[in-house]
C-alpha atoms as a PDB file:
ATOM      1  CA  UNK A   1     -14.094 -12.147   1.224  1.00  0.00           C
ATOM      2  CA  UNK A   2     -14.404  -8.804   2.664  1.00  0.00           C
ATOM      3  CA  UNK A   3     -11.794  -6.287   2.412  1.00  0.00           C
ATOM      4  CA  UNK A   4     -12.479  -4.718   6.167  1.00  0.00           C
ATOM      5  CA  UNK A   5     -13.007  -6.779   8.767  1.00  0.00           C
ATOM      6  CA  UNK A   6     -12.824  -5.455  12.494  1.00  0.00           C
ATOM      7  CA  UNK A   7      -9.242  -6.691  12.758  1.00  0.00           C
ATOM      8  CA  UNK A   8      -7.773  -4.712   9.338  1.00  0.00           C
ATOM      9  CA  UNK A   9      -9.911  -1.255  10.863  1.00  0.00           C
ATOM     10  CA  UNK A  10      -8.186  -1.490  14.210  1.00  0.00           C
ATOM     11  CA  UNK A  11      -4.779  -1.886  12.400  1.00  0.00           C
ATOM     12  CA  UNK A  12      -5.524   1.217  10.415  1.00  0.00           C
ATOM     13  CA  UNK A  13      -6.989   3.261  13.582  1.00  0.00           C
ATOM     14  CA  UNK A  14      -3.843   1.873  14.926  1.00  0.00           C
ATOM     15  CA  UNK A  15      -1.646   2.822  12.387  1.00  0.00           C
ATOM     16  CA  UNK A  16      -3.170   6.554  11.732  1.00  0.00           C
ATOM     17  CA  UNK A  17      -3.358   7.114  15.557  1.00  0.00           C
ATOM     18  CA  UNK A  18       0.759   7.046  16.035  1.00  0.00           C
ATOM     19  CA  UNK A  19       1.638   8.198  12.492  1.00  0.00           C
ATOM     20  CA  UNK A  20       3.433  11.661  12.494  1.00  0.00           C
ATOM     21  CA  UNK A  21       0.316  13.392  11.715  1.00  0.00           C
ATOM     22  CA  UNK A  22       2.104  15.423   8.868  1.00  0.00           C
ATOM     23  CA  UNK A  23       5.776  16.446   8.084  1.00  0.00           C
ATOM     24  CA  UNK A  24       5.065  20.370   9.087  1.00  0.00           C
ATOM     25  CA  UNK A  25       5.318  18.985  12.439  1.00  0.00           C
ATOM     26  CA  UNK A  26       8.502  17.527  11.395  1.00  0.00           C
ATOM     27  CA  UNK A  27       9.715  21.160   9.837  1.00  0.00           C
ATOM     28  CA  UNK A  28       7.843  22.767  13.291  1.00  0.00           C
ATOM     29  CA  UNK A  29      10.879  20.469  15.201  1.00  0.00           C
ATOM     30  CA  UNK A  30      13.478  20.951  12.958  1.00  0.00           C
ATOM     31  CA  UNK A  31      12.763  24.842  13.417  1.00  0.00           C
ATOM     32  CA  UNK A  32      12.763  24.721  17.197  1.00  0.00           C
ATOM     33  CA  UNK A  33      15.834  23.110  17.899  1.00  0.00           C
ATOM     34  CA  UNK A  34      17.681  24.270  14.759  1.00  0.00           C
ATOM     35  CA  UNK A  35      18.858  20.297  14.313  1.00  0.00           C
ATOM     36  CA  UNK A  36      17.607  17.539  11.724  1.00  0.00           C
ATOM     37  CA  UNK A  37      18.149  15.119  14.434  1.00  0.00           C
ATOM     38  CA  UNK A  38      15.589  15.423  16.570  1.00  0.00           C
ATOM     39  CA  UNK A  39      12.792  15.350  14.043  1.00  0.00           C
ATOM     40  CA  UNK A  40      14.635  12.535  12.239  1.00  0.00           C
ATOM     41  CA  UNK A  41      14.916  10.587  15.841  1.00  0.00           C
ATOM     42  CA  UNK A  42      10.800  11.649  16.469  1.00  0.00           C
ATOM     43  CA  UNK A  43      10.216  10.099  12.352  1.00  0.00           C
ATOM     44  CA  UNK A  44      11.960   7.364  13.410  1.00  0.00           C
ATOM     45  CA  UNK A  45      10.081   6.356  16.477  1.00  0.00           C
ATOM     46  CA  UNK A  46       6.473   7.257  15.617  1.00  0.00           C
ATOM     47  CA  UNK A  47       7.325   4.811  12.060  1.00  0.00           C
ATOM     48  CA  UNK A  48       8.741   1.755  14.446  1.00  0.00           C
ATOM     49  CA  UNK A  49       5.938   2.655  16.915  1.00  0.00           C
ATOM     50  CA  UNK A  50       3.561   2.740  14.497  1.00  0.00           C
ATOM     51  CA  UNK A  51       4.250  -0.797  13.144  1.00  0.00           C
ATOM     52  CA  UNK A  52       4.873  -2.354  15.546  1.00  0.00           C
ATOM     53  CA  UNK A  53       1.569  -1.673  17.353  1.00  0.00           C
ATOM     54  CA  UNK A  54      -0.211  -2.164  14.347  1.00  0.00           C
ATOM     55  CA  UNK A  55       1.247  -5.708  12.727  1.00  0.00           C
ATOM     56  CA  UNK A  56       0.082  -7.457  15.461  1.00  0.00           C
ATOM     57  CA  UNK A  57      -3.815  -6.250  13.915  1.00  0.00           C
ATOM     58  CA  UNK A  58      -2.875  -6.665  10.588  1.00  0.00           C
ATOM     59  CA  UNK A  59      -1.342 -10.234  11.136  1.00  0.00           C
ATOM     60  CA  UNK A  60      -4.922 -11.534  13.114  1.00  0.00           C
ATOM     61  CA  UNK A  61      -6.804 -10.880   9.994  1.00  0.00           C
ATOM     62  CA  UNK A  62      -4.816 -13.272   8.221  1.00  0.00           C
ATOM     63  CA  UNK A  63      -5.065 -16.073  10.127  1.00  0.00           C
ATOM     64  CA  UNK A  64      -9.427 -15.055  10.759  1.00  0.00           C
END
């Protein structure tokens, strides 16, 4: 069994593609609005974003 196949890749292009790409960006927010709550309310949707575009990928390859 192989440990990529084209479904797992997509999930993980998926999954890197609408990941907060690192948490300066996160200390970038926090510093322009002087608040923790938009860059918590940003973490917060990218992570729900983020899985729920990619479990759909991730659940075809177990059922291939």
């Amino acid at each position: 069994m192989r440990l990529f196949n084209p479904s797992t890749v997509v999930a993980i292009l998926v999954l890197f593609a609408y990941a907060l790409p690192c948490m300066a960006t996160a200390a970038a927010m926090h510093c322009d609005t002087a608040t923790r709550k938009w860059p918590a309310i940003a973490c917060t949707c990218m992570l729900v974003t983020t899985w729920v575009t990619a479990a759909p990928h991730a659940l075809i390859t177990v059922f291939i």
